[in-house]
C-alpha atoms as a PDB file:
ATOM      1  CA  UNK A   1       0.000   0.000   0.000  1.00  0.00           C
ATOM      2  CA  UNK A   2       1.367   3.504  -1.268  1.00  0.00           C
ATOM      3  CA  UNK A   3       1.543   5.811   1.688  1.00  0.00           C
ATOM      4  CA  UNK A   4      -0.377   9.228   1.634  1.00  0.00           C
ATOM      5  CA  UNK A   5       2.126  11.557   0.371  1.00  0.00           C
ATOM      6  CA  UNK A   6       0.019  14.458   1.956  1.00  0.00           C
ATOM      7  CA  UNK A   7       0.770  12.437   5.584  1.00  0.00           C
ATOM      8  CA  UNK A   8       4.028  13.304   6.324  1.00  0.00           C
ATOM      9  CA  UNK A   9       6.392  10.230   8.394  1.00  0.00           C
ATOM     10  CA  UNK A  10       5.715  12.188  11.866  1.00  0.00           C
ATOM     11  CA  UNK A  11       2.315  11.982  11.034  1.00  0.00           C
ATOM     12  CA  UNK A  12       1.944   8.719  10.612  1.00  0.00           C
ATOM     13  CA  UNK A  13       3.852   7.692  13.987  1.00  0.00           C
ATOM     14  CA  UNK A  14       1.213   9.370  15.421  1.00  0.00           C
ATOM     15  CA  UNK A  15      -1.498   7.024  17.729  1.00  0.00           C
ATOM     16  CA  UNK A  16      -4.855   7.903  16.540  1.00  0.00           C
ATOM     17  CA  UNK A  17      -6.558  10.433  18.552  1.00  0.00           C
ATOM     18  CA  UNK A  18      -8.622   9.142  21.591  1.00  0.00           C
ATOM     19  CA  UNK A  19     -12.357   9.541  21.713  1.00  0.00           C
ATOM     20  CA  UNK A  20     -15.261   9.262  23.688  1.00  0.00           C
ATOM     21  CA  UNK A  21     -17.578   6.051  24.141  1.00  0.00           C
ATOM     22  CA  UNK A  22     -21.058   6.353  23.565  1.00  0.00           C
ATOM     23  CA  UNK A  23     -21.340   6.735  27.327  1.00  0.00           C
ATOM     24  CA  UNK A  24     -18.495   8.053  29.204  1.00  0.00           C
ATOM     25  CA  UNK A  25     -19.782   8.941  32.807  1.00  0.00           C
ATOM     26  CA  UNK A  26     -20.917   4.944  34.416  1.00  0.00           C
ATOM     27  CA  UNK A  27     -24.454   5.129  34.926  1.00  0.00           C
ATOM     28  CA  UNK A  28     -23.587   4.070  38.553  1.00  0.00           C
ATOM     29  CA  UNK A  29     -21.713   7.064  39.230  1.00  0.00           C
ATOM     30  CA  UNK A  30     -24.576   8.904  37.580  1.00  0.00           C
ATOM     31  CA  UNK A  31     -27.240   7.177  39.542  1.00  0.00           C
ATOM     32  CA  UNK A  32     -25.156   8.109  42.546  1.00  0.00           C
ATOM     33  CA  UNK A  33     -24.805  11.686  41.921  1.00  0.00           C
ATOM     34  CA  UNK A  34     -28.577  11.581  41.380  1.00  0.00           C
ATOM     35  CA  UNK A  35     -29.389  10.165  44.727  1.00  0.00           C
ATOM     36  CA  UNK A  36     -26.882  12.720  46.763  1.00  0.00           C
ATOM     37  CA  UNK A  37     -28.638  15.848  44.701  1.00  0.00           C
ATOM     38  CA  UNK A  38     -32.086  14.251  46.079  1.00  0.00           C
ATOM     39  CA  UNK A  39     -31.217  13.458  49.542  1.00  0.00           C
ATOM     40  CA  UNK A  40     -29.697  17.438  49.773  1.00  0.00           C
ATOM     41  CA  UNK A  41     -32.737  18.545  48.663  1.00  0.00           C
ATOM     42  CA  UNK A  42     -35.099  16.569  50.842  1.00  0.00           C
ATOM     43  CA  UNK A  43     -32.085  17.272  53.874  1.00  0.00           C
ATOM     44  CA  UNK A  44     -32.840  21.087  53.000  1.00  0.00           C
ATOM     45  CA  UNK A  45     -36.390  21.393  53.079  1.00  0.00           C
ATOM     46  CA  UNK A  46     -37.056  19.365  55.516  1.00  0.00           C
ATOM     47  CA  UNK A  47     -34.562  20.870  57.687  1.00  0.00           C
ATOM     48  CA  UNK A  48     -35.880  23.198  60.455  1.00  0.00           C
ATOM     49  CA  UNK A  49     -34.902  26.596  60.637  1.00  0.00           C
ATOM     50  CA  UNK A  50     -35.079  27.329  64.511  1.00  0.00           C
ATOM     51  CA  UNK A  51     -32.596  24.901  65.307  1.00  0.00           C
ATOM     52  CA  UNK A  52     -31.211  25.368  69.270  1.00  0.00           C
ATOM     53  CA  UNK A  53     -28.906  28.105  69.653  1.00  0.00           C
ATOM     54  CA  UNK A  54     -26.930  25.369  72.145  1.00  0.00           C
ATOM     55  CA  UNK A  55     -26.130  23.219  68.360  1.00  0.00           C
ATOM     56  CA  UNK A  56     -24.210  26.528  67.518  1.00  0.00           C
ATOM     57  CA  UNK A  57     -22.319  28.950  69.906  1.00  0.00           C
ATOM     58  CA  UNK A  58     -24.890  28.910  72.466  1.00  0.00           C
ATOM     59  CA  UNK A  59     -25.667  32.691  72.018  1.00  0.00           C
ATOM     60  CA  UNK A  60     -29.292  33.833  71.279  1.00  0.00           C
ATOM     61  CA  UNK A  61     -29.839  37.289  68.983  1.00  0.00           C
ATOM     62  CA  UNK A  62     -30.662  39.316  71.519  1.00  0.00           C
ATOM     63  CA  UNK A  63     -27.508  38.471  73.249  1.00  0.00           C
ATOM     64  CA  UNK A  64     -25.651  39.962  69.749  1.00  0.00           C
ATOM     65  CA  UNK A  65     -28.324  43.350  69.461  1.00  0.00           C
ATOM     66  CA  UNK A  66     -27.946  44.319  72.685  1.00  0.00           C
ATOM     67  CA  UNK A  67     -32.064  44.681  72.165  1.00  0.00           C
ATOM     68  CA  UNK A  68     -33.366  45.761  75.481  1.00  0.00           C
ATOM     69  CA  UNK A  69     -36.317  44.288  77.591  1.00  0.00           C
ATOM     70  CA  UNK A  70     -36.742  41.365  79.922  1.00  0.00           C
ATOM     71  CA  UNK A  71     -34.407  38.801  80.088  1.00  0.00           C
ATOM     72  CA  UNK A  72     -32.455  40.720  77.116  1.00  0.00           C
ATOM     73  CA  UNK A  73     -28.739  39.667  77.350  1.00  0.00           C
ATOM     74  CA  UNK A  74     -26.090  41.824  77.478  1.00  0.00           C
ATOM     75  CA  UNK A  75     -24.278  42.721  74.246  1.00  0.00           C
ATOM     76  CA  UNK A  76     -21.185  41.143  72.969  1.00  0.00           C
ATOM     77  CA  UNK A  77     -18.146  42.984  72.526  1.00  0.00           C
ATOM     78  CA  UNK A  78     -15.741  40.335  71.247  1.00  0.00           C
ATOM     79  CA  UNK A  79     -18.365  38.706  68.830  1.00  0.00           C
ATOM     80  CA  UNK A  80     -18.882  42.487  67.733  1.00  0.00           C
ATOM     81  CA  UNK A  81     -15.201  42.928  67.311  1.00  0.00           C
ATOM     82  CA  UNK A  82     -14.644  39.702  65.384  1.00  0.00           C
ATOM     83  CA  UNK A  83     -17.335  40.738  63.143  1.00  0.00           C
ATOM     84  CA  UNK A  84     -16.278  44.182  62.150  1.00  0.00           C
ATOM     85  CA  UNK A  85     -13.073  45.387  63.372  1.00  0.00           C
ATOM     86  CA  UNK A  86     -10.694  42.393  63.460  1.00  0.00           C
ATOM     87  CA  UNK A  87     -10.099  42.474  59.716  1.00  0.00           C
ATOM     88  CA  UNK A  88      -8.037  46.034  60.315  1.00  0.00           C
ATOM     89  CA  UNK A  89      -7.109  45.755  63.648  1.00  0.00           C
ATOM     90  CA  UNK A  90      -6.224  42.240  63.723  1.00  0.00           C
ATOM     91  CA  UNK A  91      -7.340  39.587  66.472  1.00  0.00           C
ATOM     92  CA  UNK A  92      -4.217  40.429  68.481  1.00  0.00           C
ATOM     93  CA  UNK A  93      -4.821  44.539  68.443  1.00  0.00           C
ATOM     94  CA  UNK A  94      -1.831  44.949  66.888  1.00  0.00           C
ATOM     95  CA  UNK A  95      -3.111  46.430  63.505  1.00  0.00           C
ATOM     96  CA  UNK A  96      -1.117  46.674  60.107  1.00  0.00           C
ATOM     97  CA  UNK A  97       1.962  48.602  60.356  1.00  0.00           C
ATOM     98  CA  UNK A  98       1.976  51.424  58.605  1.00  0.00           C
ATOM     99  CA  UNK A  99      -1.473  50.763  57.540  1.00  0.00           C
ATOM    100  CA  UNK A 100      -4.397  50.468  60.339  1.00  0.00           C
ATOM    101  CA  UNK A 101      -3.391  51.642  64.025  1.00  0.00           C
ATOM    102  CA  UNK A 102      -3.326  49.068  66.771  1.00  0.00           C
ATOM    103  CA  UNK A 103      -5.659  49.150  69.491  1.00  0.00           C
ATOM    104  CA  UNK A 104      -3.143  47.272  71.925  1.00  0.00           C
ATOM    105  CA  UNK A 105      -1.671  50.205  74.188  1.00  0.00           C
ATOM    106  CA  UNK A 106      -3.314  52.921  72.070  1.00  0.00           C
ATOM    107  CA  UNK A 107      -3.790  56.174  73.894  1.00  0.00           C
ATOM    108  CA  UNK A 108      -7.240  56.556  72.222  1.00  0.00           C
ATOM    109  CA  UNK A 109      -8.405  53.061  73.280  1.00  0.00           C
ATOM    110  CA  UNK A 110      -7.122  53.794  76.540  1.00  0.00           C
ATOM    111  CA  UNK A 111      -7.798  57.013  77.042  1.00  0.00           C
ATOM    112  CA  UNK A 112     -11.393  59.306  77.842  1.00  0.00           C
ATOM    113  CA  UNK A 113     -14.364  56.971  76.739  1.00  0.00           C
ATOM    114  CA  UNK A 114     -15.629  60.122  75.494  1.00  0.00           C
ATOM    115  CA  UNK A 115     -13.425  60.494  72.974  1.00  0.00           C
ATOM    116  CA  UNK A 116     -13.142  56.708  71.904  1.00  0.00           C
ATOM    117  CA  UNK A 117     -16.918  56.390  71.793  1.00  0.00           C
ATOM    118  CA  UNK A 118     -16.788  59.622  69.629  1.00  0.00           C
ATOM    119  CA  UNK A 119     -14.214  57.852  66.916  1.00  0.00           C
ATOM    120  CA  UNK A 120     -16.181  54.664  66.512  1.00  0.00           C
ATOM    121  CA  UNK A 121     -19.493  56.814  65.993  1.00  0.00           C
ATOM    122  CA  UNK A 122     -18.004  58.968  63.488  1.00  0.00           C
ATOM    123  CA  UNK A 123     -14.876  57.610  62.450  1.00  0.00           C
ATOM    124  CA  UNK A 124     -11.501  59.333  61.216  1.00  0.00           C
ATOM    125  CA  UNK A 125      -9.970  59.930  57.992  1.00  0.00           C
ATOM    126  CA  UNK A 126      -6.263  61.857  57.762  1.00  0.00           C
ATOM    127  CA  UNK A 127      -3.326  62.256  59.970  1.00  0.00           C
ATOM    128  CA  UNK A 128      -3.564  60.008  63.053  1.00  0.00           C
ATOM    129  CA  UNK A 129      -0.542  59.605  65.854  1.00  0.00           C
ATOM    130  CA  UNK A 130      -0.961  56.080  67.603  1.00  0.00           C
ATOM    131  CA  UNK A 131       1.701  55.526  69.938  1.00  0.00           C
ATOM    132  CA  UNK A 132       4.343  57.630  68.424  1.00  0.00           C
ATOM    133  CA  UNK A 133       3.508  56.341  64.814  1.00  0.00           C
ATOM    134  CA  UNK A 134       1.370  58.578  62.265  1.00  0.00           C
ATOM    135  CA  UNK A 135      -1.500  56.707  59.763  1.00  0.00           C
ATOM    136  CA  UNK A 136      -3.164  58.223  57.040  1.00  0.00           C
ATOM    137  CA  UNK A 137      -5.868  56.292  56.543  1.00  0.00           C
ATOM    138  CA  UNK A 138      -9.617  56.215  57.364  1.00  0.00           C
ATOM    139  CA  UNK A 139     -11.816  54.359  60.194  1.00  0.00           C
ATOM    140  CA  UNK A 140     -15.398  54.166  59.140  1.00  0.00           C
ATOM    141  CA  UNK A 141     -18.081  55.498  61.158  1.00  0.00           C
ATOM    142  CA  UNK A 142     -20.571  52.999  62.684  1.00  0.00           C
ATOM    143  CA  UNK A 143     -22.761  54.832  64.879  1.00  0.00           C
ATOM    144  CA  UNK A 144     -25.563  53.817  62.340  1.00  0.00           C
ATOM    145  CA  UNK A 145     -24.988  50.084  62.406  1.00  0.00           C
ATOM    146  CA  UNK A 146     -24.143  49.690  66.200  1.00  0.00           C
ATOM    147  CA  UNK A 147     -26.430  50.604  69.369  1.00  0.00           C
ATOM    148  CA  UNK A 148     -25.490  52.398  72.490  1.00  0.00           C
ATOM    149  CA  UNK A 149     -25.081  48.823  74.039  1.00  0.00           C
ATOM    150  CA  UNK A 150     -22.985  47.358  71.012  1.00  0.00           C
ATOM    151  CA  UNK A 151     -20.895  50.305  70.877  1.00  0.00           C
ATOM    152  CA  UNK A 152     -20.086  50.274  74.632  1.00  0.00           C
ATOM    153  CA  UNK A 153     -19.468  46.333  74.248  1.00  0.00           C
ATOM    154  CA  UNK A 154     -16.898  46.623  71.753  1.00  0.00           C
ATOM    155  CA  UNK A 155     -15.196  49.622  73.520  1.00  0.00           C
ATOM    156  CA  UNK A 156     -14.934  47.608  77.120  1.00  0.00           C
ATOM    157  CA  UNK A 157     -14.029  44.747  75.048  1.00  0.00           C
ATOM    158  CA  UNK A 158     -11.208  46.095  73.438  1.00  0.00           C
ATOM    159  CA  UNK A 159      -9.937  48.345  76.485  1.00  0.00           C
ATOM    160  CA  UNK A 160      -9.826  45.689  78.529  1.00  0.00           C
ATOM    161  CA  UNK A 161      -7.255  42.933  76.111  1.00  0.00           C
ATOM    162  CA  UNK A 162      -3.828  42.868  75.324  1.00  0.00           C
ATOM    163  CA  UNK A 163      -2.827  44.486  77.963  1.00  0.00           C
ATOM    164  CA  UNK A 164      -5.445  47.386  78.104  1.00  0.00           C
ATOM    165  CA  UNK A 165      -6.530  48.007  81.346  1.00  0.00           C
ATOM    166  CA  UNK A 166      -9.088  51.007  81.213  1.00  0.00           C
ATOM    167  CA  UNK A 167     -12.304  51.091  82.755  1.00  0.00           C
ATOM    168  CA  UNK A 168     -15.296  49.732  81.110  1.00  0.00           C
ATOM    169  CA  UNK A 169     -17.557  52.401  79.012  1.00  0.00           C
ATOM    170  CA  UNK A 170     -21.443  52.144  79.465  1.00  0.00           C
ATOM    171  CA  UNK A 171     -23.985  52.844  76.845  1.00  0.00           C
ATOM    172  CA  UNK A 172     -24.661  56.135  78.544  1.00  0.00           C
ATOM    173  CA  UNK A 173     -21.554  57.550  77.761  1.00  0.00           C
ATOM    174  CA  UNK A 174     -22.155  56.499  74.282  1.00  0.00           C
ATOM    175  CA  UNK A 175     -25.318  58.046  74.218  1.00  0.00           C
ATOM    176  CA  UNK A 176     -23.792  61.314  75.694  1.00  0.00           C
ATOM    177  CA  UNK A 177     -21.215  61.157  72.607  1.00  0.00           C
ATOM    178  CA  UNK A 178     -24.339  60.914  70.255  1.00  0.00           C
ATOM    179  CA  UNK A 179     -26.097  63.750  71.547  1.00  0.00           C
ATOM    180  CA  UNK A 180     -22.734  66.001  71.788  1.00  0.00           C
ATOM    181  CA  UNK A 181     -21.283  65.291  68.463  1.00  0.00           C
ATOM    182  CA  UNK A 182     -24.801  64.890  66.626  1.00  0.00           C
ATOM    183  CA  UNK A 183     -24.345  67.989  64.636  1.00  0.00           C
ATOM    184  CA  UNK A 184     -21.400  66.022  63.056  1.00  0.00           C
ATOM    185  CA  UNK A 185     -22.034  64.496  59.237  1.00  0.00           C
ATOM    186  CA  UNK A 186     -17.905  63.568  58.280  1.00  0.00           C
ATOM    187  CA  UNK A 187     -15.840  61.254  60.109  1.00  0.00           C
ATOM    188  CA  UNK A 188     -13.253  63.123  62.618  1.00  0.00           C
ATOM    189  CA  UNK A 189      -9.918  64.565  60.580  1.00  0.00           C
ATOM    190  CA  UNK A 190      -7.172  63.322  62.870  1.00  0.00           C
ATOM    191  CA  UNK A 191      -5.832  64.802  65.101  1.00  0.00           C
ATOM    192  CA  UNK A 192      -6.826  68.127  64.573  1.00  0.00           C
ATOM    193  CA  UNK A 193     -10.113  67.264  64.677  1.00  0.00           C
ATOM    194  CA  UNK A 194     -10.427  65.464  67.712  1.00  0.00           C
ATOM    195  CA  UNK A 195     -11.245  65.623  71.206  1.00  0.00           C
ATOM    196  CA  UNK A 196      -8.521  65.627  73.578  1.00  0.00           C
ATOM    197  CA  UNK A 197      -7.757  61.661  74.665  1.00  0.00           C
ATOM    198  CA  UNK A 198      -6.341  62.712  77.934  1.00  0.00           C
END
């Protein structure tokens, strides 16, 4: 037989080029992946919605508002603080260098609860000093999101850990921060802007 002279010798060491079979997937593997879609569907809707807080953490919602009323819990300020300010500050308060302040030994943590309640209402943007260091970067506000009782949670929460030791702050002196800096619609600019921490 006269090879092809439009197949060239490489070519025609070549294997011929695989293909599929009528039916690649086994139907028991199909059958299989059948069953586990079903039973995840049937798990799902038959599952029930008000599972016990004790199969999770244990904590109730009220116990993460701060809602008042009878037999409300308390607010709390490290389940606040992993939620919203760990990613900057970090879970050891030692913040980015050069990039997000630390909270660990920071004269505005541990200083007036005024002033501290002030910054997480309204937040800062600009020139900040943090033990001896300057930032330049921005804090959001989150007196919208949190309550007087989140808010003074979070603050006792992270004025009392690595190696903070100032005195708790109560929802009323959050409150009192609301009412004195309510006129304010921008976040604090640094320094200058502030109240004194002292």
């Amino acid at each position: 037989m006269t090879p092809d002279p439009h197949i060239s010798a490489q070519q025609q060491r070549e294997n011929p080029e695989p293909h599929e079979q009528t039916q690649p997937v086994p139907w028991p593997l199909i059958m299989l992946v059948a069953l586990l879609f079903a039973f995840g569907i049937a798990y799902i809707s038959l599952s029930d919605i008000g599972s016990p807080a004790a199969w999770g953490d244990g904590r109730q919602a009220a116990e993460l508002s701060g809602s008042k009323g009878q037999g409300a819990a308390k607010a709390d300020g490290a389940a606040v603080f992993a939620s919203l300010c760990v990613a900057c500050h970090q879970a050891n308060g030692q913040g980015l260098p050069g990039v997000f302040p630390p909270l660990a030994g920071s004269e505005w943590v541990t200083g007036k609860d005024s002033t501290v309640s002030a910054i997480v209402l309204h937040g800062v943007t600009g020139r900040l000093s943090v033990k001896g260091s300057t930032y330049n970067g921005a804090m959001p506000a989150f007196g919208a999101q949190l309550s007087d009782e989140q808010m003074a949670a979070v603050l006792t929460y992270v004025r009392s850990q690595w190696g903070n030791q100032a005195a708790a702050v109560s929802a009323e002196t959050v409150a009192q921060a609301r009412v004195a800096h309510k006129e304010r619609t921008a976040p604090f600019d640094g320094n200058k802007d502030l109240p004194s921490h002292d």
